[in-house]
Protein backbone atom coordinates (compact mmCIF):
# COMPACT_ATOMS: atom_id res chain seq x y z
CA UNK A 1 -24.41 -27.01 -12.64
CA UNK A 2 -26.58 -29.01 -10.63
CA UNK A 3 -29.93 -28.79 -9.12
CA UNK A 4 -31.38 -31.09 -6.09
CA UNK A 5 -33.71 -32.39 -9.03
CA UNK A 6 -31.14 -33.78 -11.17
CA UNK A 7 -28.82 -34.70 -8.84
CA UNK A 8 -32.35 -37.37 -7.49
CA UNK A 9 -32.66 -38.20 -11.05
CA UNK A 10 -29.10 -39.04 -11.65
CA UNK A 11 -28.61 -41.58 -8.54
CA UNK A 12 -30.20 -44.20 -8.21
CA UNK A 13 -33.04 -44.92 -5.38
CA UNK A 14 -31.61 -44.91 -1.88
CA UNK A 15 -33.35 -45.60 1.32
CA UNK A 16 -33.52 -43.07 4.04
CA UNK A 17 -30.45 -45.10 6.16
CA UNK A 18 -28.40 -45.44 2.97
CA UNK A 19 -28.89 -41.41 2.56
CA UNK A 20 -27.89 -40.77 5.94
CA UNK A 21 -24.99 -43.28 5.63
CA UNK A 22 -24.01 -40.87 2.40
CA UNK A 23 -24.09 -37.22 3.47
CA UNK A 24 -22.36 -38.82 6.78
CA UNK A 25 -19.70 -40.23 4.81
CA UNK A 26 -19.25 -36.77 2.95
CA UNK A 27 -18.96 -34.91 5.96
CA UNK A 28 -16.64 -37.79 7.49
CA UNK A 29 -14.04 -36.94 4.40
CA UNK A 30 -14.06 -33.52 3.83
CA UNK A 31 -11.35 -31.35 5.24
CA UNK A 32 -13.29 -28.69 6.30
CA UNK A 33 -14.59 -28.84 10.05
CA UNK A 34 -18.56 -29.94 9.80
CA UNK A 35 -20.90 -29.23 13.07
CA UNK A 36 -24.43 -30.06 13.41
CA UNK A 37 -26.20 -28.74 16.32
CA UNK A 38 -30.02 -28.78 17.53
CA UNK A 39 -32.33 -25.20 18.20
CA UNK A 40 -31.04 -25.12 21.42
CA UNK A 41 -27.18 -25.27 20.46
CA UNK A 42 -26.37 -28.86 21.85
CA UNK A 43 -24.19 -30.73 19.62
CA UNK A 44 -25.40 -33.47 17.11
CA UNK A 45 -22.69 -34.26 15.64
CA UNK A 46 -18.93 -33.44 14.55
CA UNK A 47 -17.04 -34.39 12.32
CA UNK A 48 -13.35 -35.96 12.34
CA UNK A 49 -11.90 -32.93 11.38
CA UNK A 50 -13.80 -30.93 13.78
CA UNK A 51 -12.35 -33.12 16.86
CA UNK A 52 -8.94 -32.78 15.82
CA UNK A 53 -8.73 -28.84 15.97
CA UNK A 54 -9.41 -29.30 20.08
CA UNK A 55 -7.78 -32.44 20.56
CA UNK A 56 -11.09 -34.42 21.62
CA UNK A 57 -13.18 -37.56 20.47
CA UNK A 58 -17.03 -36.67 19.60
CA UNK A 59 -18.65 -37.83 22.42
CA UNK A 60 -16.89 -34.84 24.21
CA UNK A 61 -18.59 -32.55 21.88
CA UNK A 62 -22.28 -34.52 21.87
CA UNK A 63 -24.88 -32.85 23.65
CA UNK A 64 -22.86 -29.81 25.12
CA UNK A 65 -23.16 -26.44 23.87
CA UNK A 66 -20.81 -23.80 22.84
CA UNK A 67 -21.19 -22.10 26.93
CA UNK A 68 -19.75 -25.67 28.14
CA UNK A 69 -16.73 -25.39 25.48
CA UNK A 70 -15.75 -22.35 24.89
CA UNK A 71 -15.22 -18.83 27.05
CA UNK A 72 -18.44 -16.93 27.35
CA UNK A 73 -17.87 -14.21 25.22
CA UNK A 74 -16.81 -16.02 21.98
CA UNK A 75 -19.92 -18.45 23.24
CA UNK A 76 -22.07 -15.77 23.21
CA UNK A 77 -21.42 -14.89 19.59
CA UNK A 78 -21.75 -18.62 18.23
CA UNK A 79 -24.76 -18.48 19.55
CA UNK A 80 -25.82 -15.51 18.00
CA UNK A 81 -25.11 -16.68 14.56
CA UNK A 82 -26.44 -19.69 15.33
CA UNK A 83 -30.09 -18.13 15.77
CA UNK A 84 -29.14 -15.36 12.93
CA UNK A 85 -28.92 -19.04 10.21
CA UNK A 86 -32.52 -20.38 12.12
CA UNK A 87 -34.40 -17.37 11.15
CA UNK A 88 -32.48 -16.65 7.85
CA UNK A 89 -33.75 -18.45 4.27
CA UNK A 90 -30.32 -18.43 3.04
CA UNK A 91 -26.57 -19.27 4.42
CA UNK A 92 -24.99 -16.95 6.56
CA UNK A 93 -21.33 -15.88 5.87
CA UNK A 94 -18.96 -14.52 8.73
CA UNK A 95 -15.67 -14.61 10.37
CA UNK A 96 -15.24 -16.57 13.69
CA UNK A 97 -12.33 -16.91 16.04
CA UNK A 98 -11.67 -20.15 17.54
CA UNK A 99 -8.61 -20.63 19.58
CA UNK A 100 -7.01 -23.63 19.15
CA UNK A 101 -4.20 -25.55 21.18
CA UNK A 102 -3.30 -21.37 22.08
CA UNK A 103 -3.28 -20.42 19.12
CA UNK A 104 -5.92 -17.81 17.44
CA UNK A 105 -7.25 -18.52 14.30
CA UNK A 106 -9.46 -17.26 11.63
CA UNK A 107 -12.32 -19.44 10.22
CA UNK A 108 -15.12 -18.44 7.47
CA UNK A 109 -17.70 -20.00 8.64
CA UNK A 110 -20.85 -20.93 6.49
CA UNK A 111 -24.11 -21.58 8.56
CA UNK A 112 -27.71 -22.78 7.50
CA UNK A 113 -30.82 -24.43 8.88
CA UNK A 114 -31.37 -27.82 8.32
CA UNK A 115 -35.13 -28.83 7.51
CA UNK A 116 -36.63 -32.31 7.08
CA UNK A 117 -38.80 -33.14 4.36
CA UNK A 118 -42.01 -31.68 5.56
CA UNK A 119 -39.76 -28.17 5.34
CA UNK A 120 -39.57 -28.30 9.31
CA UNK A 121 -36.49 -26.66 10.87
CA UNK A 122 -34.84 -28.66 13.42
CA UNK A 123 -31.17 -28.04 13.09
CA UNK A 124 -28.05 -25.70 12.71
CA UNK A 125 -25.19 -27.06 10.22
CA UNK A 126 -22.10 -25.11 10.41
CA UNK A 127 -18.62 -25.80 7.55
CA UNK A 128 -16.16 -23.77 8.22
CA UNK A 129 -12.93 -22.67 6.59
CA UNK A 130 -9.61 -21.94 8.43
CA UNK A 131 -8.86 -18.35 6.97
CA UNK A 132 -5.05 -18.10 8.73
CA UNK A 133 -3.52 -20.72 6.03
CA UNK A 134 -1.87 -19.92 2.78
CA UNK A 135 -3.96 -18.10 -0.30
CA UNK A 136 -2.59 -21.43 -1.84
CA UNK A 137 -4.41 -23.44 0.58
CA UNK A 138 -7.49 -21.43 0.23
CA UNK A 139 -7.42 -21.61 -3.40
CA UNK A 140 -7.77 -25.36 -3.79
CA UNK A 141 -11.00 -25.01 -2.25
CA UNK A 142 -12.08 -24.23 -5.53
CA UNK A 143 -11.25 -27.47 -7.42
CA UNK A 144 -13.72 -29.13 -4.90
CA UNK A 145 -16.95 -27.60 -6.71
CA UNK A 146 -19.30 -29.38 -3.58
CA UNK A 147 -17.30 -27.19 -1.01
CA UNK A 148 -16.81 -23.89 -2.92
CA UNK A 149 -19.93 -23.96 -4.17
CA UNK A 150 -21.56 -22.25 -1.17
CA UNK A 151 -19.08 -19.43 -0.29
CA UNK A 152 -19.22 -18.48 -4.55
CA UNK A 153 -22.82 -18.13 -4.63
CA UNK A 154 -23.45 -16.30 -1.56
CA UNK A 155 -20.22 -13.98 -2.19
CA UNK A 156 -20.76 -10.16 -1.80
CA UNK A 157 -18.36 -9.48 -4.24
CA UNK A 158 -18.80 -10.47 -7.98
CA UNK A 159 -16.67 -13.93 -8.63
CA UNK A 160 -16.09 -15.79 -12.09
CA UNK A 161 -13.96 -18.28 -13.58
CA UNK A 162 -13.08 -18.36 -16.94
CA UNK A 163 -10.39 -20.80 -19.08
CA UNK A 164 -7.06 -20.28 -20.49
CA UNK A 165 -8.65 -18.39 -23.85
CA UNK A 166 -11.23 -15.99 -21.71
CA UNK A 167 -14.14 -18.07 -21.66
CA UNK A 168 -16.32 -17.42 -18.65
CA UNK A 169 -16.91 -21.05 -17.22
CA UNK A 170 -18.99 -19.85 -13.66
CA UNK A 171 -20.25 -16.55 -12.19
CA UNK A 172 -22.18 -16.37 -9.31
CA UNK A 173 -25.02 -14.20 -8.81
CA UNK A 174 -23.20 -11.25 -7.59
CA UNK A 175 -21.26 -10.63 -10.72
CA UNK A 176 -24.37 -11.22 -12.48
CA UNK A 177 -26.19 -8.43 -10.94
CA UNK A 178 -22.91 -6.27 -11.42
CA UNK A 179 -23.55 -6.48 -15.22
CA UNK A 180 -27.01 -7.15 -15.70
CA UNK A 181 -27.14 -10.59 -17.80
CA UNK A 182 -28.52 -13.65 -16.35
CA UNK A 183 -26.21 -16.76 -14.89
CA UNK A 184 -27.20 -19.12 -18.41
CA UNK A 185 -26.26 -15.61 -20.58
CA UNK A 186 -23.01 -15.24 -18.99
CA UNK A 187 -21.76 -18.67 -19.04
CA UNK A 188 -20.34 -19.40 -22.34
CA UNK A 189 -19.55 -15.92 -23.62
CA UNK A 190 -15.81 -14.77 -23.54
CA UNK A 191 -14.59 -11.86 -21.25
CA UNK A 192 -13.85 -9.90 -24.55
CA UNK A 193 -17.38 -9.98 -25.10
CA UNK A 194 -18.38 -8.01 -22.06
CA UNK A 195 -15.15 -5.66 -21.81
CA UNK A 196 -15.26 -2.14 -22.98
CA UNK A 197 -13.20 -0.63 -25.49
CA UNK A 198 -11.13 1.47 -23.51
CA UNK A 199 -10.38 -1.36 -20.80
CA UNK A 200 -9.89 -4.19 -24.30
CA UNK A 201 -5.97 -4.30 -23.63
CA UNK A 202 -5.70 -5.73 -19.68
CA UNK A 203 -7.36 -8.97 -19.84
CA UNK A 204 -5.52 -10.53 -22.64
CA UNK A 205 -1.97 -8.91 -21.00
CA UNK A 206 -2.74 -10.11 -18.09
CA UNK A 207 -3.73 -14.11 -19.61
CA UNK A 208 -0.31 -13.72 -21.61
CA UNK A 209 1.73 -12.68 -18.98
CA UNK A 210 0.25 -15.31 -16.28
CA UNK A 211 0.59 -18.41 -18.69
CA UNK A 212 3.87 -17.36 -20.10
CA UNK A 213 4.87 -17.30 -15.76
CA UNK A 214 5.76 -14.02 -15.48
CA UNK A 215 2.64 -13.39 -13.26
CA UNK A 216 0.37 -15.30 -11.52
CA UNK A 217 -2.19 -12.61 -9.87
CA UNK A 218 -3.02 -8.92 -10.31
CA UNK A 219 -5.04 -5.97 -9.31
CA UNK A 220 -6.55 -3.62 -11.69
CA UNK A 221 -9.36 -1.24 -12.43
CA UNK A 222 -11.37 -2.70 -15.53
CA UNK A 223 -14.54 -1.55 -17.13
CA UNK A 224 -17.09 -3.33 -17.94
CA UNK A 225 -20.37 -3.33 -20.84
CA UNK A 226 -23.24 -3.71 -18.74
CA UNK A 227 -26.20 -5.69 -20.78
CA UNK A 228 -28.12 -1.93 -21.05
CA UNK A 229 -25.29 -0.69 -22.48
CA UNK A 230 -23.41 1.73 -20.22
CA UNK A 231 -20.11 1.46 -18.85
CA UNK A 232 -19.23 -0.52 -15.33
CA UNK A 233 -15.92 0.24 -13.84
CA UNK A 234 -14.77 -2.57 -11.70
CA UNK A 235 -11.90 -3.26 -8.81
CA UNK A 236 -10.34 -6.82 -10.19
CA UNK A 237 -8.03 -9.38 -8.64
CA UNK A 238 -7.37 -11.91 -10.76
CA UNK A 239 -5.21 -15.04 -10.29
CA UNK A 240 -3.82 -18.09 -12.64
CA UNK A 241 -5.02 -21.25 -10.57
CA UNK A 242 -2.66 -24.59 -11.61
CA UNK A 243 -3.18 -27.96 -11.67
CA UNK A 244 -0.99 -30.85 -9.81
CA UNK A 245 1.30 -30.86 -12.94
CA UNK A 246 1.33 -26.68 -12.71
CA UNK A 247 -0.50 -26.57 -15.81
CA UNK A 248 -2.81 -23.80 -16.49
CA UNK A 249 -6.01 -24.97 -15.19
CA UNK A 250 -8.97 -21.91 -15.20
CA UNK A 251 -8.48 -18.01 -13.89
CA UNK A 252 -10.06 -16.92 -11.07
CA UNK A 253 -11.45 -13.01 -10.29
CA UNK A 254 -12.92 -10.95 -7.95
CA UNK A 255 -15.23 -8.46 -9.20
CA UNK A 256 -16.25 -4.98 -7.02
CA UNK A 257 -18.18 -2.47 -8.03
CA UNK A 258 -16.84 0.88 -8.08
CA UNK A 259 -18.75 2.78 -10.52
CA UNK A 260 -20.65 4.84 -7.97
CA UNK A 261 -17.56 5.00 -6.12
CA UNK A 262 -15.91 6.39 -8.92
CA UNK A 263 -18.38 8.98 -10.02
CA UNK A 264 -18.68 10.34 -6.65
CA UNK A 265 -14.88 10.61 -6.29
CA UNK A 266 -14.88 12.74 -9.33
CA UNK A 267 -17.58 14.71 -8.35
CA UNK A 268 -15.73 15.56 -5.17
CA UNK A 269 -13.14 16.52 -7.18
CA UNK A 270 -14.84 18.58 -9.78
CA UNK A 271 -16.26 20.24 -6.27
CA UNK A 272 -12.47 20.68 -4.69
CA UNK A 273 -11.46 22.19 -7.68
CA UNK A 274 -14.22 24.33 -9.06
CA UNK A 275 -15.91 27.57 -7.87
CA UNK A 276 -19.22 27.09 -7.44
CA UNK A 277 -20.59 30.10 -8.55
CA UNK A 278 -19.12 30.08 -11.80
CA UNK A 279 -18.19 26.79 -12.33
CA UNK A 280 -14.57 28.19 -13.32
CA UNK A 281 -11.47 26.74 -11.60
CA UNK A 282 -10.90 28.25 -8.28
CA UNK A 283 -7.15 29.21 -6.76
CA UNK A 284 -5.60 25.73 -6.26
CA UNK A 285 -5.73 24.01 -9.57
CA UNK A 286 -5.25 27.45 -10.99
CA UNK A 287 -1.63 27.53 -9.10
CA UNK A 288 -0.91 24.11 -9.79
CA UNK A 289 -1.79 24.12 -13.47
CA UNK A 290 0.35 28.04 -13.76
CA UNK A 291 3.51 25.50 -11.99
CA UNK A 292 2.76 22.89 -14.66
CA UNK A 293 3.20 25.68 -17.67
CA UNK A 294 6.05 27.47 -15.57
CA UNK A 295 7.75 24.45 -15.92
CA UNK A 296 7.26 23.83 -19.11
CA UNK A 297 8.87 27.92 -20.08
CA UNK A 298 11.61 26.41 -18.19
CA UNK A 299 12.55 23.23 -20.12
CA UNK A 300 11.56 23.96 -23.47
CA UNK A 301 11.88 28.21 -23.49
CA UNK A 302 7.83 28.50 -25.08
CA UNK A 303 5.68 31.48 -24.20
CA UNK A 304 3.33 31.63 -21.73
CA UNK A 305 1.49 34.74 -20.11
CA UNK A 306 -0.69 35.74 -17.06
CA UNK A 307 -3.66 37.58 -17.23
CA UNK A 308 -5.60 39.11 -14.03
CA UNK A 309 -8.44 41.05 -13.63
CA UNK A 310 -10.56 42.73 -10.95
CA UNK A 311 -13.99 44.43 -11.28
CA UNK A 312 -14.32 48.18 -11.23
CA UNK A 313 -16.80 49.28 -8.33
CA UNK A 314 -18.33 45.27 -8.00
CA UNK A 315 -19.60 46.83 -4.48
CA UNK A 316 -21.84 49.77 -6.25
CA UNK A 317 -22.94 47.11 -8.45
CA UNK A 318 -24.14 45.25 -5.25
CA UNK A 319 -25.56 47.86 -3.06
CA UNK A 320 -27.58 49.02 -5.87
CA UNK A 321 -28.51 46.15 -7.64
CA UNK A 322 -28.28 43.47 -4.70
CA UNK A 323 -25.78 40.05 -4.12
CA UNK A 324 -28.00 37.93 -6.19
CA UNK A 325 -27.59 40.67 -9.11
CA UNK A 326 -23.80 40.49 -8.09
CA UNK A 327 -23.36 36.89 -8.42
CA UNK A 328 -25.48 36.75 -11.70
CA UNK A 329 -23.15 39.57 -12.97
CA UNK A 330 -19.76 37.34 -12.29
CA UNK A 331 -21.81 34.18 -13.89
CA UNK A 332 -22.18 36.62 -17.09
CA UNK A 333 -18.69 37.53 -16.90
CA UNK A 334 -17.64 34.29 -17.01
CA UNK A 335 -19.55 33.53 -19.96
CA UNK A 336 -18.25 36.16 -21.88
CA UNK A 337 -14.93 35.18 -20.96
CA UNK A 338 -15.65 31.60 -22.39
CA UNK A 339 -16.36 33.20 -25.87
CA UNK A 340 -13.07 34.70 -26.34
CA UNK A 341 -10.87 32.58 -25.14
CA UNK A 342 -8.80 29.32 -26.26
CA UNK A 343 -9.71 25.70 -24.82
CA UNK A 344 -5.85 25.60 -23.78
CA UNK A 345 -6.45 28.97 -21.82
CA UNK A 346 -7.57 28.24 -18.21
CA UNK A 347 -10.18 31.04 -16.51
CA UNK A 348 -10.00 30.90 -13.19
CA UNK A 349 -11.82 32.26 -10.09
CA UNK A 350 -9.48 33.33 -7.71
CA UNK A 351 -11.68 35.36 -4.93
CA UNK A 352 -14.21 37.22 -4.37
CA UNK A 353 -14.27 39.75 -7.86
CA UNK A 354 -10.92 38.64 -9.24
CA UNK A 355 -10.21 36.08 -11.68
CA UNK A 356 -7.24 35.08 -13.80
CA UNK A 357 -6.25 33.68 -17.03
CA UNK A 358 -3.86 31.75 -17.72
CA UNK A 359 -2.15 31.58 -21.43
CA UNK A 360 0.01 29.06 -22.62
CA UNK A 361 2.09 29.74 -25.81
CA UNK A 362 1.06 33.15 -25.60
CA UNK A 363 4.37 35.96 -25.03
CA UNK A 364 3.21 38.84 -23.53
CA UNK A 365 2.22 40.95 -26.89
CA UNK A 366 -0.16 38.34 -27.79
CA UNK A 367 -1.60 38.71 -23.94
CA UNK A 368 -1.82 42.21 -23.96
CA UNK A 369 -3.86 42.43 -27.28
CA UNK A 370 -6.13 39.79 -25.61
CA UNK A 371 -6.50 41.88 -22.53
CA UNK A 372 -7.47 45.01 -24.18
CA UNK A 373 -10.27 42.97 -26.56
CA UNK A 374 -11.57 41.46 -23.36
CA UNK A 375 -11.90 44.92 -21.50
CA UNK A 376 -13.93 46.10 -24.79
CA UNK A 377 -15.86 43.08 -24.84
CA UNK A 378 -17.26 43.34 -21.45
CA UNK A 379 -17.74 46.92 -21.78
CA UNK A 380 -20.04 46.17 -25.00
CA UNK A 381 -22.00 43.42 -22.94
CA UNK A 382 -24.00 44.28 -20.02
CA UNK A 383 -26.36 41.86 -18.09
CA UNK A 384 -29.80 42.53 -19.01
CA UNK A 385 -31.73 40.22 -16.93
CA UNK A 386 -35.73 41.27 -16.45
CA UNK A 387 -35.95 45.03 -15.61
CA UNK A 388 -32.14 45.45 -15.08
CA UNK A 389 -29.40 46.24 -17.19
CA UNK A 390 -25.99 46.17 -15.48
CA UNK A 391 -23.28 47.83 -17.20
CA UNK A 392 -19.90 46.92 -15.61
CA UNK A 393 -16.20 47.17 -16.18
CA UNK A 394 -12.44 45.70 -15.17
CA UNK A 395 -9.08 46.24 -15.00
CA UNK A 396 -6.27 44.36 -15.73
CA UNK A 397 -2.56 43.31 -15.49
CA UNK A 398 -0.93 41.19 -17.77
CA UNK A 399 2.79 39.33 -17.43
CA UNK A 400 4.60 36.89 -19.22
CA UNK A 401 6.19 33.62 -17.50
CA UNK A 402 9.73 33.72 -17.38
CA UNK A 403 12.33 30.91 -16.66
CA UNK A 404 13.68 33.01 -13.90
CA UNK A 405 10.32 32.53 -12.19
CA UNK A 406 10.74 30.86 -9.17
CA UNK A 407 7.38 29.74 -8.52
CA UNK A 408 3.75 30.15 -9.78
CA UNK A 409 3.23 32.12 -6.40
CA UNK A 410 5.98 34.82 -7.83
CA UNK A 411 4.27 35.21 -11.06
CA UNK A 412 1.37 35.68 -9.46
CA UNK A 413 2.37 38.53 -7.26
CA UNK A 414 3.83 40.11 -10.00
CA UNK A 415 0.54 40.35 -12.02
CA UNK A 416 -1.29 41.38 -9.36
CA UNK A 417 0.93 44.38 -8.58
CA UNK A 418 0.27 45.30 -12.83
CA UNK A 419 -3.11 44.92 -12.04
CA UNK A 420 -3.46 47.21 -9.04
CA UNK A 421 -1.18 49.83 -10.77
CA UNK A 422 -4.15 49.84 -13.64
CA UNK A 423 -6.54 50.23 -11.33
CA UNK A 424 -4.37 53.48 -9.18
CA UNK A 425 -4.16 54.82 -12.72
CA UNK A 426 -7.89 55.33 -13.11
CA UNK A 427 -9.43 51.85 -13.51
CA UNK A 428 -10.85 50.27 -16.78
CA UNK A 429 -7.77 50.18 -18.42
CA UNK A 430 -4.63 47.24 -18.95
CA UNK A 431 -1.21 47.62 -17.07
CA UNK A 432 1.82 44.87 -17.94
CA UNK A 433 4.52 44.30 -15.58
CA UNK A 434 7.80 42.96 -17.89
């Protein structure tokens, strides 16, 4: 990669009308429109390409502005950007609509100020980059390293290319940043080196796939080893770039960042389906995971059983102790829960003072002798917190899941009715319904 430095170093001596003579020449060839206009937005110079998007020689262009070509409103905004480049250090990146011979049309347009050698400002340059052609089209802008070079490094997402085996040959700063090593540490190492374990399979399907031409781009969720060690999850679009012979040349990728993203989705999640008192599962995932197990009776004819429960008196226990005391009781009685039950079993929350239980592989004997032990267990554990000691007790009805359920919803209602026939029968005590 080359700096201004050793680009002077390589080439030899030139004066100042021979350099002008160059970079004119450069901008003369390239097939990207090239505009050069003064701080007050007259036109310097245009080049060949330029013209021929309106149909006009240069001269028609020199020493007008954008308010003498163009309608005010898209004048307005050239302008804008224009000044946005003059007070900016680096190149500013946007989309502009031109309209040309009727038609509208996209450009990426790169602008920058132009200083002389005493680091004066005295001009806006402007390349642009028609946006409405092909992904093909736009693609072969990256063989030409002088014209890419610009829109890679200044890219808000994280780009790379690497070769045929992995091997990272560019990444601009972006995906630097996204995983923490330096430009010089990246280059060089192989995307293996960076992946994570459980992300170690997609790269190397993809590279198969794309050389053997079943692909040529994709879209996937990768993560990443960032150079401090954790995990970074990535959005990637990846794409097999050919040469004239449509021979493998390099692969090209987009990198965005999505670990916040990610981690905030899931804690939105955890939030949707979580009571947030006790941290349990609330009704919905409750329901959907008691449809999950219902199905499973169905197909394969294994056990499963419902437990519910409802607190004895839970409004003594707040209007003598308090809400806070009430709340801190359910917390407790969660807890205790946790202690005698199964990681398959699922606790949930499903109002106010009643909670549920769901049992997988469990017939309804099994249930009913884990009912009864539960009862006893919160019995023998009251919540001694400071001064207070809250003694409390439930009732409950217990039912197994039967392939003739038609829905979670039926079960439900079912164990609910055991449940309030346990507590018309004197509370503290376990009812089935069969």
């Amino acid at each position: 990669m080359l700096d201004d430095t050793s680009l002077r170093q390589d080439l030899p001596a030139l004066g100042q009308e021979q350099q002008l003579c160059l970079y004119k020449s450069m901008a003369d060839n390239t097939s990207n429109p090239v505009s050069i206009k003064d701080l007050d937005g007259r036109y310097l110079y245009v080049n060949p390409v330029f013209t021929q998007l309106f149909n006009k020689t240069a001269p028609a262009f020199v020493g007008l502005t954008d308010f003498d070509l163009f309608p005010r409103d898209l004048a307005a905004l050239y302008r804008k950007s224009d000044l946005e480049a003059q007070g900016s250090l680096q190149a500013i990146h946007q989309e502009e609509i031109i309209w040309v011979n009727g038609e509208e049309r996209h450009y990426h347009s790169v602008k920058f100020g132009i200083r002389d050698q005493n680091d004066h400002l005295f001009a806006t340059g402007q390349i642009a980059n028609d946006m409405t052609t092909s992904k093909q089209t736009a693609r072969q802008l990256w063989v030409s390293e002088e014209r890419f070079r610009q829109a890679f490094e200044h890219a808000m997402v994280g780009m790379c290319l690497a070769d045929t085996q992995g091997m990272l040959l560019r990444a601009n700063p972006q995906f630097c940043r996204i995983l923490g090593y330096s430009q010089q540490e990246l280059e060089g190492m192989n995307v293996r080196d960076i992946t994570h374990p459980d992300s170690k399979d997609i790269t190397p399907t993809f590279i198969r796939q794309a050389l053997a031409g079943e692909v040529s781009s994709a879209e996937y969720v990768k993560y990443y080893i960032h150079k401090q060690g954790h995990k970074v999850c990535c959005r990637i679009a990846s794409s097999l770039v050919r040469d004239r012979n449509n021979q493998p040349a390099y692969f090209i990728a987009h990198a965005s960042d999505i670990t916040d993203s990610l981690r905030v989705e899931a804690e939105l999640k955890r939030l949707a389906n979580t009571d947030p008192l006790t941290g349990v599962a609330n009704r919905r995932p409750f329901l959907e995971q008691m449809a999950t197990e219902l199905a499973r009776v169905r197909r394969f004819g294994t056990p499963a059983s419902c437990l519910m429960l409802d607190f004895d008196h839970f409004k003594s226990i707040n209007d003598q102790w308090g809400h806070s005391s009430g709340d801190a009781v359910l917390q407790h009685f969660t807890q205790l829960c946790q202690q005698r039950l199964r990681v398959t079993d699922l606790l949930g929350r499903l109002g106010g003072e009643e909670f549920a239980i769901l049992m997988p592989g469990t017939a309804l004997d099994g249930a009913l002798e884990l009912a009864e032990q539960l009862r006893l267990w919160v019995a023998d554990h009251p919540l001694d917190q400071g001064d207070q000691h809250i003694e409390f007790h439930i009732s409950l009805g217990v039912t197994e899941l039967s392939a003739h359920d038609h829905s979670a919803d039926e079960v439900l209602a079912r164990v609910d009715a055991a449940l309030y026939r346990a507590k018309d029968l004197g509370r503290n005590r376990v009812e089935a319904a069969r």
